[in-house]
N, C-alpha and C. Protein backbone atom coordinates (compact mmCIF):
# COMPACT_ATOMS: atom_id res chain seq x y z
N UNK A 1 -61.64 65.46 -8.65
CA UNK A 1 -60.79 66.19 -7.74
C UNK A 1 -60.37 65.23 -6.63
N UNK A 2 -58.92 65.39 -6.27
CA UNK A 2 -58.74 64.41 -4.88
C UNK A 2 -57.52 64.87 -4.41
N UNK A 3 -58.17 64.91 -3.64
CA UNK A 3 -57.15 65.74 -2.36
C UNK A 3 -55.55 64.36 -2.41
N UNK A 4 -54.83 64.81 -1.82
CA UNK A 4 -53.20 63.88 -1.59
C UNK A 4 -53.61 62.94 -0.37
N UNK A 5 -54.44 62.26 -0.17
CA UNK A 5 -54.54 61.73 0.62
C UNK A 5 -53.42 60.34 1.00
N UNK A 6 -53.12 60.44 2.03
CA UNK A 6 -52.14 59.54 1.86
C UNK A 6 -52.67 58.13 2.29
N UNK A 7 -52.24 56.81 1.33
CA UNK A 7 -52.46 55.39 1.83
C UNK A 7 -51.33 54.67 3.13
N UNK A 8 -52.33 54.37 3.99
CA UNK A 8 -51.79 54.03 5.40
C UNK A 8 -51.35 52.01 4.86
N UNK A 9 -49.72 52.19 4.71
CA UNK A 9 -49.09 50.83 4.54
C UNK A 9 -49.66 49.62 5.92
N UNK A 10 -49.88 50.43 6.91
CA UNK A 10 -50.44 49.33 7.86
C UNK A 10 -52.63 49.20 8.15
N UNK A 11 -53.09 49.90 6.76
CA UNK A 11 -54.46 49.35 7.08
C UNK A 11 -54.36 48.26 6.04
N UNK A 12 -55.30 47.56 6.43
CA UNK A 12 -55.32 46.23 5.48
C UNK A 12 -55.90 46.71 4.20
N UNK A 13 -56.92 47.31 4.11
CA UNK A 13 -58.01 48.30 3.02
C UNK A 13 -56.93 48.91 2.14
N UNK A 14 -55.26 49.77 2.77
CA UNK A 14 -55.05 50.34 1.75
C UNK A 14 -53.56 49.91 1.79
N UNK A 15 -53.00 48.79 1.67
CA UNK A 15 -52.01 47.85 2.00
C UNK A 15 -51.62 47.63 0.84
N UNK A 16 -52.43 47.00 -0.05
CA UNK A 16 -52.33 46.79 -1.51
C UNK A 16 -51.52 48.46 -2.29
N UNK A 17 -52.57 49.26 -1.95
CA UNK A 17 -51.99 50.33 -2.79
C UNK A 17 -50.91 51.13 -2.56
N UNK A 18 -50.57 51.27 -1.07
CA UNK A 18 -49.57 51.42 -0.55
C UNK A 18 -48.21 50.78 -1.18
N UNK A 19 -47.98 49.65 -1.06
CA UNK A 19 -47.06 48.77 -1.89
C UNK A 19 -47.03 49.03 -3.69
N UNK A 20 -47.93 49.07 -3.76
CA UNK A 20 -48.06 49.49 -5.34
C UNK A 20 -47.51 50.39 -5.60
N UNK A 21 -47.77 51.84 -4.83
CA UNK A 21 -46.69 52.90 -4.69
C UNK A 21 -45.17 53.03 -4.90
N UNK A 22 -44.83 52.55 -3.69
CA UNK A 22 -43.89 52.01 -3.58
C UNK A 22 -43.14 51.23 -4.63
N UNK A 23 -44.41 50.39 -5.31
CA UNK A 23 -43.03 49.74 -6.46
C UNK A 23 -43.05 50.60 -7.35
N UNK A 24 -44.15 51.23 -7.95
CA UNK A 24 -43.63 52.50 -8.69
C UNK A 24 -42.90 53.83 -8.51
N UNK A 25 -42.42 53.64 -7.30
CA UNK A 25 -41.73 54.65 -6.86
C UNK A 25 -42.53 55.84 -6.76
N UNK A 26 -43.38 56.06 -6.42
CA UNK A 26 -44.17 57.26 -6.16
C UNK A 26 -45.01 57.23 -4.71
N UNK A 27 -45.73 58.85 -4.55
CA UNK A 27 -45.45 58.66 -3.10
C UNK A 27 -46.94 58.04 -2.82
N UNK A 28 -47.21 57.64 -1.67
CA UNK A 28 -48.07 56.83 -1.36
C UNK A 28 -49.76 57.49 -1.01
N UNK A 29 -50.11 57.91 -2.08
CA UNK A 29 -51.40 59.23 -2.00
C UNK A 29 -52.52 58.20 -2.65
N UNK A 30 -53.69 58.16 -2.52
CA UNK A 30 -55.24 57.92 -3.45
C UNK A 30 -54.77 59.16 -4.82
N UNK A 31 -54.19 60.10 -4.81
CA UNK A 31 -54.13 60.53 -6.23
C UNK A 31 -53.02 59.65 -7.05
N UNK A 32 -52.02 59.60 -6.74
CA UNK A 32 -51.09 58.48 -7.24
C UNK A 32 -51.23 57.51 -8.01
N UNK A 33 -51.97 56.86 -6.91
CA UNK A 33 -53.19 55.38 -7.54
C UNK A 33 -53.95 55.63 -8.69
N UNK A 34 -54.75 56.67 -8.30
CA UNK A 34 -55.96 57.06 -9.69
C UNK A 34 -55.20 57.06 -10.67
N UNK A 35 -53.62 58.59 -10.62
CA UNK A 35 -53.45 58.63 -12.53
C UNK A 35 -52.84 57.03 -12.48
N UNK A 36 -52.19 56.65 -11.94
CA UNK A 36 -51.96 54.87 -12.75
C UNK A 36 -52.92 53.96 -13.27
N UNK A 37 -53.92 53.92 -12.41
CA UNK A 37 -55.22 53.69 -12.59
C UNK A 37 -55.12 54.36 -14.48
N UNK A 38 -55.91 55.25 -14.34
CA UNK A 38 -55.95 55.88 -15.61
C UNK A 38 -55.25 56.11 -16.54
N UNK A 39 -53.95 55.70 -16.78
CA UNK A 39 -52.56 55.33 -17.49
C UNK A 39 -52.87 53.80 -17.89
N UNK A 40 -53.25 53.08 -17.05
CA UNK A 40 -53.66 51.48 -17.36
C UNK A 40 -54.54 50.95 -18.10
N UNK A 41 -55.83 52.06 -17.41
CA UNK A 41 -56.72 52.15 -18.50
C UNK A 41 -57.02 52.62 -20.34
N UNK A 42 -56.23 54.00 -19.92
CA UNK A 42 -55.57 54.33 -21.37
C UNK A 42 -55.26 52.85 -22.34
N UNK A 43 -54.16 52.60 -21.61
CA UNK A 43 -53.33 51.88 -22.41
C UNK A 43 -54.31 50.51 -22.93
N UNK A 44 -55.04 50.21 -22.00
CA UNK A 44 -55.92 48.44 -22.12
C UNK A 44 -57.19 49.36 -23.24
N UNK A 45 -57.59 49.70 -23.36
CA UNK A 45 -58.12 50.63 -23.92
C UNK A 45 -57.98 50.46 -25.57
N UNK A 46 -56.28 51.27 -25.54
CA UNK A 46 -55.63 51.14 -27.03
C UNK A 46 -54.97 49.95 -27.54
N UNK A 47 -55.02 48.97 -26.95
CA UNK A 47 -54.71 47.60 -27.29
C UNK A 47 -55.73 46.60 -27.43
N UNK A 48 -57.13 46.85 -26.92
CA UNK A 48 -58.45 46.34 -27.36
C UNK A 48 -58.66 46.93 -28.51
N UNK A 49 -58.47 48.51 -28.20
CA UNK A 49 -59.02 48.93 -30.15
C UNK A 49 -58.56 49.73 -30.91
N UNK A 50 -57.24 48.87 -31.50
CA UNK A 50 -56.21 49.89 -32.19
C UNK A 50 -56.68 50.48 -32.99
N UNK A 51 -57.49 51.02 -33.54
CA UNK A 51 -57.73 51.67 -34.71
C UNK A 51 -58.84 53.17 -33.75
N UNK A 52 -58.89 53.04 -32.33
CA UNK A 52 -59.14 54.05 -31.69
C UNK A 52 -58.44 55.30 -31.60
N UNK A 53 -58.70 56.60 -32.24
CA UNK A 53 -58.28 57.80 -32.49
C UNK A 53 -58.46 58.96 -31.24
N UNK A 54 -59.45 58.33 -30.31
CA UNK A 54 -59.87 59.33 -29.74
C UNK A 54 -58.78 60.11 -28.47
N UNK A 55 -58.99 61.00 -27.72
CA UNK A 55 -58.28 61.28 -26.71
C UNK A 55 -58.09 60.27 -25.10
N UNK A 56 -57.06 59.82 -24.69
CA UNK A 56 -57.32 59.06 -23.57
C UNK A 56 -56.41 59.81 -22.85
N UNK A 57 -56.00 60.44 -22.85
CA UNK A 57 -55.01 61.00 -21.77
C UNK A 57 -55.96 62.25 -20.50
N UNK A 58 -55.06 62.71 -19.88
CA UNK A 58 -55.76 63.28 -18.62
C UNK A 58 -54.83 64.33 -18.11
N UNK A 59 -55.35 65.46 -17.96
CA UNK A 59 -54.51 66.60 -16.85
C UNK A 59 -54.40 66.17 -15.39
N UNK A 60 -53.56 67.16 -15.30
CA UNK A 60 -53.51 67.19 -13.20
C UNK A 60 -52.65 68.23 -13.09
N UNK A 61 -53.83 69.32 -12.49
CA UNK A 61 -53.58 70.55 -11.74
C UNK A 61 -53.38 70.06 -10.28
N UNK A 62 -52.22 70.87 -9.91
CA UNK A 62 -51.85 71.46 -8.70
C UNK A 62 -52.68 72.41 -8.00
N UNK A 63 -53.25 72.84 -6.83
CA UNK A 63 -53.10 73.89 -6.50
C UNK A 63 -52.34 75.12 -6.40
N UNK A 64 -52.15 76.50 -6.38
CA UNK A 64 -50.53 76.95 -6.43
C UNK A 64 -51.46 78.32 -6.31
N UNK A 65 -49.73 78.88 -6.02
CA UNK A 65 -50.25 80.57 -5.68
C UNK A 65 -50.23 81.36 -7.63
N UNK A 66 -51.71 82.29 -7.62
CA UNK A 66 -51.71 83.27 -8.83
C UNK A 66 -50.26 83.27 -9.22
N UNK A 67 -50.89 83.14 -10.73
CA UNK A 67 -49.21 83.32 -11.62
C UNK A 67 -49.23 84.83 -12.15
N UNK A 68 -50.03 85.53 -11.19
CA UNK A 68 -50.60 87.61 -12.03
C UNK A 68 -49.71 87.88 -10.27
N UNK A 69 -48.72 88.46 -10.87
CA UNK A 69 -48.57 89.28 -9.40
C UNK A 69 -49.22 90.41 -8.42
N UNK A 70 -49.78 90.26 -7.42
CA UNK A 70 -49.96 91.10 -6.85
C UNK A 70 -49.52 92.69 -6.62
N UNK A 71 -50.47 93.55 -6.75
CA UNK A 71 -49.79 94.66 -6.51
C UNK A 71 -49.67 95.01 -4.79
N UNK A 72 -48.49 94.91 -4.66
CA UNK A 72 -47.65 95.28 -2.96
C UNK A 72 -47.60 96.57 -2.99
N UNK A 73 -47.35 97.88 -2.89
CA UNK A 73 -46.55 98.77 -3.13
C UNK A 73 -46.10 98.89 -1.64
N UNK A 74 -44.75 99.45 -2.13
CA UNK A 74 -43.52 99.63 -0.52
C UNK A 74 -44.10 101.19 -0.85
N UNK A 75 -44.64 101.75 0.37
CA UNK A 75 -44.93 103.19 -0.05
C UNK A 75 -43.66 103.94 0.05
N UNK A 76 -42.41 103.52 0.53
CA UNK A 76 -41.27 103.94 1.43
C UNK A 76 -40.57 104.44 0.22
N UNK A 77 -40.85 103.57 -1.45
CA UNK A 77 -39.98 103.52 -2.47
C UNK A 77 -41.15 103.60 -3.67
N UNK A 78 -42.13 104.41 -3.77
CA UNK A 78 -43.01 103.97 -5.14
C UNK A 78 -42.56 104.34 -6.37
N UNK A 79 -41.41 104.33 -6.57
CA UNK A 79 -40.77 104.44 -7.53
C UNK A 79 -40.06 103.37 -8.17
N UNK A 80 -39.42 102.58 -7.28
CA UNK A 80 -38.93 101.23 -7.55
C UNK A 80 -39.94 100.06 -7.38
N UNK A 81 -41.19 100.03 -6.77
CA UNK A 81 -42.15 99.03 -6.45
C UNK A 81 -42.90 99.31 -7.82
N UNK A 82 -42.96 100.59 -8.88
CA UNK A 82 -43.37 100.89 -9.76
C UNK A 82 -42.74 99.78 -11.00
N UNK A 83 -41.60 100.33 -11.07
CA UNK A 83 -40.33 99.44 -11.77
C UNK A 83 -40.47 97.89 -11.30
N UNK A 84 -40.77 97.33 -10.02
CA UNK A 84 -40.79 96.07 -9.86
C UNK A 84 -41.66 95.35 -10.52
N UNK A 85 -43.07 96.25 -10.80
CA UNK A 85 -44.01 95.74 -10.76
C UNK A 85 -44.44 96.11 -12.27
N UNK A 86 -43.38 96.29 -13.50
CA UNK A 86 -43.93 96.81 -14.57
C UNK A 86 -44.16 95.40 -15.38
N UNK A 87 -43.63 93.86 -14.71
CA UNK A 87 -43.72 93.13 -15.61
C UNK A 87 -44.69 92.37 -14.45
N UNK A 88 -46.12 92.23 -14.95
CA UNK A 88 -47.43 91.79 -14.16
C UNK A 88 -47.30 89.99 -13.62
N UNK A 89 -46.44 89.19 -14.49
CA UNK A 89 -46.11 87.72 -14.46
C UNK A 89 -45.35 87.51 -13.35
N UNK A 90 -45.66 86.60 -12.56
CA UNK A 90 -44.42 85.72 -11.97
C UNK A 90 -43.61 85.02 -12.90
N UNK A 91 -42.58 85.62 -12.69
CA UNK A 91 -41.01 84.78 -13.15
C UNK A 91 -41.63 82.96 -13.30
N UNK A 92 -40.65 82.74 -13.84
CA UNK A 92 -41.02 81.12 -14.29
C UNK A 92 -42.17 80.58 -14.52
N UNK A 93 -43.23 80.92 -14.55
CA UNK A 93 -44.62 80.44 -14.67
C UNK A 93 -44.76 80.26 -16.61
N UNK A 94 -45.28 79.17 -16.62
CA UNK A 94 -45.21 78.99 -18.55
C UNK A 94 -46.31 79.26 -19.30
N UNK A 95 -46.76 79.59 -20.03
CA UNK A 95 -48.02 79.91 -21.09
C UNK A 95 -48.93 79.13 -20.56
N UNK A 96 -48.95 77.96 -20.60
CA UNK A 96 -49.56 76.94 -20.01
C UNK A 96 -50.18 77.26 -18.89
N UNK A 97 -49.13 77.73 -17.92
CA UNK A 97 -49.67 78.27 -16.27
C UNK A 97 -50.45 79.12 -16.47
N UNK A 98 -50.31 80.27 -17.32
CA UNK A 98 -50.98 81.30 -17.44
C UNK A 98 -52.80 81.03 -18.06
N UNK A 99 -52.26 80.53 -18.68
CA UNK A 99 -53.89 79.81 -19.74
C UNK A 99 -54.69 79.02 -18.91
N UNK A 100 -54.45 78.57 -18.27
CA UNK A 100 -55.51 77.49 -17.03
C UNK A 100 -55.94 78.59 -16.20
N UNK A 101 -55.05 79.57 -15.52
CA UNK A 101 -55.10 80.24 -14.58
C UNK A 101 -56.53 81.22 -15.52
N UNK A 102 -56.25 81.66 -16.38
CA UNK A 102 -57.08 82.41 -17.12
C UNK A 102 -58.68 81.66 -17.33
N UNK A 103 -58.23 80.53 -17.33
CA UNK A 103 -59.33 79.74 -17.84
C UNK A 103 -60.77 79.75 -16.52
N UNK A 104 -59.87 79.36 -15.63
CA UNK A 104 -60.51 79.51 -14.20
C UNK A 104 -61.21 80.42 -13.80
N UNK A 105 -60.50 81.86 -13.95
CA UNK A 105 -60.85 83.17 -13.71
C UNK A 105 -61.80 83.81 -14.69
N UNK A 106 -62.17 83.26 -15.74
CA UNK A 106 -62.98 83.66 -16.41
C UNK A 106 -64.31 82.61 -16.53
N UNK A 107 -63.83 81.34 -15.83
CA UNK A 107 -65.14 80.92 -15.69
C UNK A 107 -65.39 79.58 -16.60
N UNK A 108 -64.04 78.95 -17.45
CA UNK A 108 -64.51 78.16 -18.33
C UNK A 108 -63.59 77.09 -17.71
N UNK A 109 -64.57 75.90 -18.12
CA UNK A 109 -64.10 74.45 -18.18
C UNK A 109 -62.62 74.07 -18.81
N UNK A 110 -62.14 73.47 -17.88
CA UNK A 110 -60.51 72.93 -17.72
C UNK A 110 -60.43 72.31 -19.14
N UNK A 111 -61.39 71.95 -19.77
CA UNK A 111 -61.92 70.98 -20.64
C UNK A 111 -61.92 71.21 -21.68
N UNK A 112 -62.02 72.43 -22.17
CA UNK A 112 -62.32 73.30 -23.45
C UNK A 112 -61.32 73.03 -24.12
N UNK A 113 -61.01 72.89 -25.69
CA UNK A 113 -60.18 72.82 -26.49
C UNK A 113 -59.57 73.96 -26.90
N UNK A 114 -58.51 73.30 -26.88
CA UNK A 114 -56.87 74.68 -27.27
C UNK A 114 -56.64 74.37 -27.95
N UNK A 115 -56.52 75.26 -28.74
CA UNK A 115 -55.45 75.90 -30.22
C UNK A 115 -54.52 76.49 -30.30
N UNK A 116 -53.63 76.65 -30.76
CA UNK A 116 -52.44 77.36 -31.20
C UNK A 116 -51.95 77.78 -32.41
N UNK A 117 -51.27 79.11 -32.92
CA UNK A 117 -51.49 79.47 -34.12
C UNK A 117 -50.23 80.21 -34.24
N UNK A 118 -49.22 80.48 -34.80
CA UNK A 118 -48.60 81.63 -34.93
C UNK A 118 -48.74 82.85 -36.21
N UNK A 119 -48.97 83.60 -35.26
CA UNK A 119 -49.50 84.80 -35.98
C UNK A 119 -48.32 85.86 -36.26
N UNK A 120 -47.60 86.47 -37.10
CA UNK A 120 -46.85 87.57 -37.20
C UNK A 120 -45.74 86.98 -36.02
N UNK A 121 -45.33 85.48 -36.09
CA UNK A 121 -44.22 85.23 -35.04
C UNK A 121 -44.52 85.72 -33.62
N UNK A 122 -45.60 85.10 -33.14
CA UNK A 122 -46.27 85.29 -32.09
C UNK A 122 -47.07 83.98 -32.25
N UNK A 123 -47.35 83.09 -30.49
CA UNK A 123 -47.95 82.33 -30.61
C UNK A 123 -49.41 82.88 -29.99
N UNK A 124 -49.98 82.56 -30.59
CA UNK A 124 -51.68 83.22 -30.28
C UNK A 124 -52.69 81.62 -29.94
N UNK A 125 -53.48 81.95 -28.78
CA UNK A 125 -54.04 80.72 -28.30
C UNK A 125 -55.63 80.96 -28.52
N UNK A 126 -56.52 79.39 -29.59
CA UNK A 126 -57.37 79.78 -29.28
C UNK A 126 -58.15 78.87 -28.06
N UNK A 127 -58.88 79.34 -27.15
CA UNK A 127 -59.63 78.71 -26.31
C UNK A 127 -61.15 78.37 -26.64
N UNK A 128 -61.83 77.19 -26.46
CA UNK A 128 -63.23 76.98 -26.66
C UNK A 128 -63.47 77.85 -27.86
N UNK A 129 -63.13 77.32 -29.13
CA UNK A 129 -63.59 77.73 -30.16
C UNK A 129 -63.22 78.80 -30.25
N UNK A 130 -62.36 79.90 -29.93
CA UNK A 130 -62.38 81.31 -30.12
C UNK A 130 -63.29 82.03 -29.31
N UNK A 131 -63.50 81.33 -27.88
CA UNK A 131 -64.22 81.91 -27.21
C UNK A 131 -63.43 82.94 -26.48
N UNK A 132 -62.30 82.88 -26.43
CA UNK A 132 -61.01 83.21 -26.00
C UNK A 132 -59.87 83.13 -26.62
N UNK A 133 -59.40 84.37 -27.05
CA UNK A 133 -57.94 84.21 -27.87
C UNK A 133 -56.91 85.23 -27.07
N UNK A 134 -55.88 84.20 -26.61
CA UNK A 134 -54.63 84.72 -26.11
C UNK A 134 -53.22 84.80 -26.69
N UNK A 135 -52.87 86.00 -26.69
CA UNK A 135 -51.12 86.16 -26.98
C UNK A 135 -49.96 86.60 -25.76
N UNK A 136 -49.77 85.57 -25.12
CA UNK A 136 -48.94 86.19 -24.29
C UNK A 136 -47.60 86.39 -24.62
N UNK A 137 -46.97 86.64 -25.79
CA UNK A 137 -45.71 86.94 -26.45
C UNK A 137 -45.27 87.86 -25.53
N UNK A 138 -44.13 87.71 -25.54
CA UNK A 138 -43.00 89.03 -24.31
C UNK A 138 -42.82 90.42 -25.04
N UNK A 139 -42.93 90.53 -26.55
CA UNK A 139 -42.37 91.58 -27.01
C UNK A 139 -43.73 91.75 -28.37
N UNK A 140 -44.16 93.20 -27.96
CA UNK A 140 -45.33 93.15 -29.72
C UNK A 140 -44.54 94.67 -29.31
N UNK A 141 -43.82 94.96 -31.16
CA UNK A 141 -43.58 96.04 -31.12
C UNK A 141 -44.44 96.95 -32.54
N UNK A 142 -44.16 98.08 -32.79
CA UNK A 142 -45.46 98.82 -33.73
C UNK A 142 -45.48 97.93 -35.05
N UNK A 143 -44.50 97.26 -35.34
CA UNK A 143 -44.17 96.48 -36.95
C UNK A 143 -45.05 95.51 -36.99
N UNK A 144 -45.30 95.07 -35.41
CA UNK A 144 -46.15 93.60 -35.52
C UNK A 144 -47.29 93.45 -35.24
N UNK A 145 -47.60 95.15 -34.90
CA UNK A 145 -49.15 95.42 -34.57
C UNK A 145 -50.21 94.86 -36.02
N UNK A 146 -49.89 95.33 -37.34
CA UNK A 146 -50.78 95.16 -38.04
C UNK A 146 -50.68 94.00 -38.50
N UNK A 147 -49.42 93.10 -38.88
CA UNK A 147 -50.03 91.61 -39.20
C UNK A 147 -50.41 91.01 -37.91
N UNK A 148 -50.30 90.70 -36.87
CA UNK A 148 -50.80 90.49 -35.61
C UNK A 148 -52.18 90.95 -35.34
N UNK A 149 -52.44 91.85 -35.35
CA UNK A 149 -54.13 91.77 -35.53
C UNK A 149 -54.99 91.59 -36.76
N UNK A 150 -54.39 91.29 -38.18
CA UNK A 150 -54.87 91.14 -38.93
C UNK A 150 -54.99 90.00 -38.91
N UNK A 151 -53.91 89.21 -39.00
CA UNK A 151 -53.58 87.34 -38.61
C UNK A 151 -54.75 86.80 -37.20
N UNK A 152 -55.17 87.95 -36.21
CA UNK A 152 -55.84 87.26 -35.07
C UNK A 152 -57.57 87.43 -35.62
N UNK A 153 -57.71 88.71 -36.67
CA UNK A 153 -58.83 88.55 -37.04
C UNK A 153 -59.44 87.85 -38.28
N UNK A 154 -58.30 87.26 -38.95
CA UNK A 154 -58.76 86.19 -40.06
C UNK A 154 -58.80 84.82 -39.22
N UNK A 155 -58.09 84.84 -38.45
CA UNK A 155 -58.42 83.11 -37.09
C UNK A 155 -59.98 83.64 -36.92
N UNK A 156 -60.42 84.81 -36.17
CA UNK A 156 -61.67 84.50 -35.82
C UNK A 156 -62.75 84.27 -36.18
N UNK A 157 -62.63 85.27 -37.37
CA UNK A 157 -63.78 84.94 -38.72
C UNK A 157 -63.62 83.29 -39.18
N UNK A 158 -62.62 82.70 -39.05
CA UNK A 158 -62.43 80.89 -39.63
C UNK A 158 -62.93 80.17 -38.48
N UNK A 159 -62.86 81.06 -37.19
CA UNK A 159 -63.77 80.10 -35.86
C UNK A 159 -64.63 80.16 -35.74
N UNK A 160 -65.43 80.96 -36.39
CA UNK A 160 -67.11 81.49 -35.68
C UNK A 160 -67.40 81.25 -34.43
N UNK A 161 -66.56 81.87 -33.31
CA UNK A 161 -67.28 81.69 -32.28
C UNK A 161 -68.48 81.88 -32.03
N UNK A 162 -69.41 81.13 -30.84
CA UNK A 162 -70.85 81.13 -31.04
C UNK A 162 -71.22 82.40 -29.97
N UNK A 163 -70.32 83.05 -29.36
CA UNK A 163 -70.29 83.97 -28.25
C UNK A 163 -68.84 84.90 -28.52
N UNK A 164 -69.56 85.97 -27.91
CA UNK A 164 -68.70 87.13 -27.86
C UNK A 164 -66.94 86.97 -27.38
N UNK A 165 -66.00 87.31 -28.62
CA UNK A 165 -64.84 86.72 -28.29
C UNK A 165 -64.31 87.82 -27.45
N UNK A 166 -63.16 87.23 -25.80
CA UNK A 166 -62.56 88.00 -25.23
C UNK A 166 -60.99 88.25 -25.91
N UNK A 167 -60.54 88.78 -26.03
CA UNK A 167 -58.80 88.74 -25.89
C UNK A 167 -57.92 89.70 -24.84
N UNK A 168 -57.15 88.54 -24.74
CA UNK A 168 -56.19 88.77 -23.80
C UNK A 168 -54.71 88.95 -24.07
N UNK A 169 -53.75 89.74 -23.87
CA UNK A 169 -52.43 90.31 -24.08
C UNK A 169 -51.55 90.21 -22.85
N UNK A 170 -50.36 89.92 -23.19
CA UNK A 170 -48.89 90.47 -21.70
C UNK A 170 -48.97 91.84 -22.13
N UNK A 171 -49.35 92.48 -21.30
CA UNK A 171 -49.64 93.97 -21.13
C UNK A 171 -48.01 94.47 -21.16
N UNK A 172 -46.91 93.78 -20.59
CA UNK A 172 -45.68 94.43 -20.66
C UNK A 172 -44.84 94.20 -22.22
N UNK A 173 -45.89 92.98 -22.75
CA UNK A 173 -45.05 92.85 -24.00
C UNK A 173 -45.36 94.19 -24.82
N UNK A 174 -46.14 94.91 -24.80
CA UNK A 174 -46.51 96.20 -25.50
C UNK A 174 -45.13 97.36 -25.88
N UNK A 175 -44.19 97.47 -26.85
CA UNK A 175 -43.53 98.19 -26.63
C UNK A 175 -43.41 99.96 -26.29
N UNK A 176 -45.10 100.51 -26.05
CA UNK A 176 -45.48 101.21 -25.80
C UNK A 176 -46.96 101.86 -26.01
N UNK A 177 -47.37 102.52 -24.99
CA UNK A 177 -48.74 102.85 -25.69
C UNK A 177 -49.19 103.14 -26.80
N UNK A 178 -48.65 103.60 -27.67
CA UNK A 178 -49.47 103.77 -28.96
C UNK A 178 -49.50 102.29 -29.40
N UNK A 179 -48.37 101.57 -29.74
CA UNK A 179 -48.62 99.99 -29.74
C UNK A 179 -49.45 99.29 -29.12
N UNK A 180 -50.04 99.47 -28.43
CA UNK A 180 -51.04 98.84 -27.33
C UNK A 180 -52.47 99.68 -28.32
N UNK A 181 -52.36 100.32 -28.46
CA UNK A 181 -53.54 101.37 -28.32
C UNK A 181 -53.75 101.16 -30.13
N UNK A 182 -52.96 100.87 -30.93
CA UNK A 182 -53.11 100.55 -32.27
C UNK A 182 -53.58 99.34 -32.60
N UNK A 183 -52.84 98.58 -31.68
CA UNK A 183 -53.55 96.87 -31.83
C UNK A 183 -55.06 97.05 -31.58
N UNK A 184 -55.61 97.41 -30.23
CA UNK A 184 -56.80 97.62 -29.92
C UNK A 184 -57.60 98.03 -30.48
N UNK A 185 -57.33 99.20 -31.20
CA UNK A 185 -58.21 99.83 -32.50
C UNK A 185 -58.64 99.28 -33.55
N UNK A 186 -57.47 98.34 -34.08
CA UNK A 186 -57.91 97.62 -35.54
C UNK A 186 -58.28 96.44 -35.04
N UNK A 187 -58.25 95.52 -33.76
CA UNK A 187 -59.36 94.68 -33.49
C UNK A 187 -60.49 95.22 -32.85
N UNK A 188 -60.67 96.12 -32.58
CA UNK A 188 -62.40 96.81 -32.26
C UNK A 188 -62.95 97.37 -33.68
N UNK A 189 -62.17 97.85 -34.18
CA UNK A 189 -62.63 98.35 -36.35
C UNK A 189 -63.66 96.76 -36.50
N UNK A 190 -62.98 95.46 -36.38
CA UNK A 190 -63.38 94.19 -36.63
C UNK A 190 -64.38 93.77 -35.50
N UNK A 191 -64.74 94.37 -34.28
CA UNK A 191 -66.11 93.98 -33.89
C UNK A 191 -65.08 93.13 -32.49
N UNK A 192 -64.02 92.95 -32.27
CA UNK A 192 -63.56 92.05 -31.24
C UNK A 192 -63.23 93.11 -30.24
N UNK A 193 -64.49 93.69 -29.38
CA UNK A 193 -64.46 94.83 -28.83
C UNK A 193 -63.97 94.45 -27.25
N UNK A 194 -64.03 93.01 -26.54
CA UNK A 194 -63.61 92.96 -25.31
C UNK A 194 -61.54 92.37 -25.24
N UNK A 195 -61.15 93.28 -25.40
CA UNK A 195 -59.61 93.22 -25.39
C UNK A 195 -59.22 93.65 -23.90
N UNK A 196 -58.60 93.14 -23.63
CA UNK A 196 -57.40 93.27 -22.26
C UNK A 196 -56.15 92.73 -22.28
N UNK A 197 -55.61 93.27 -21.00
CA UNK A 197 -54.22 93.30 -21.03
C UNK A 197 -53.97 92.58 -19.47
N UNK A 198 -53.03 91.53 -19.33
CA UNK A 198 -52.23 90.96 -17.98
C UNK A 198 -51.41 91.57 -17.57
């Protein structure tokens, strides 16, 4: 973790990296430095031992505000704050945003391996082995309820997770309750009894 600290061009200590910045055109922070740092390393790395397969690359989270919107209600209008608030996502935020954010909130390592699968034309995510399987698709309507949970419960039986699997849904992609409420059923029939909705 490292804060944006910024390198002072006039200490002698961080003079060097400061300039370094600068020629890479980036701004003049101790995080800056590190991923180059670690881009350099990567690379010296895979040119000592080409026949190295393994992972060298690296994330970098931001801090940022919840990508789950808050519930506000304008009591003045709960009718339209109803309607505002039927799609739970912040606008622009990507699968990606959503899946870290999830990852956090439930408690697991940034670290865990992701999967991806498409199921019934839906991309379905698995997390830490199927410790976690997410679909945040925009639209599950009644047609796609049964290969969609059939497709999410032949992934899990092929993962053996070693712990109780959660799943998670865009609660607005549901084209209505019984759709919601059908999916849920035939993955609890299969034992994947902790299901929710964003």
């Amino acid at each position: 973790m490292q804060l944006p600290e910024p390198l002072d061009p006039d200490d002698k200590d961080q003079k060097i990296g400061a300039k370094y910045c600068d020629k890479l055109g980036k701004s003049r922070t101790i995080a800056e430095l590190t991923k180059e740092r670690l881009r350099r390393a990567g690379k010296k790395i895979k040119e000592d031992n080409p026949l190295f397969a393994g992972d060298l690359g690296f994330r970098v989270f931001k801090l940022d505000t919840s990508n789950i919107r808050a519930w506000q209600p304008n009591r003045d209008d709960l009718e339209q704050t109803l309607l505002d608030h039927a799609e739970h996502i912040v606008a622009g935020r990507s699968e990606q945003d959503i899946l870290y954010e999830l990852l956090l909130k439930l408690g697991l390592d940034l670290t865990v391996p992701i999967e991806q699968k498409t199921i019934a034309d839906k991309t379905v995510y698995s997390i830490g082995a199927g410790a976690l399987l997410v679909c945040l698709a925009e639209a599950i309507n009644r047609d796609a309820v049964e290969p969609l949970a059939q497709g999410i419960i032949s992934w899990h039986v092929e993962l053996k997770p070693a712990v109780d699997t959660r799943l998670v849904f865009r609660d607005s992609a549901f084209a209505d309750d019984v759709t919601k409420t059908n999916l849920t059923a035939i993955l609890q029939q299969h034992g994947l009894d902790d299901v929710r909705s964003l």
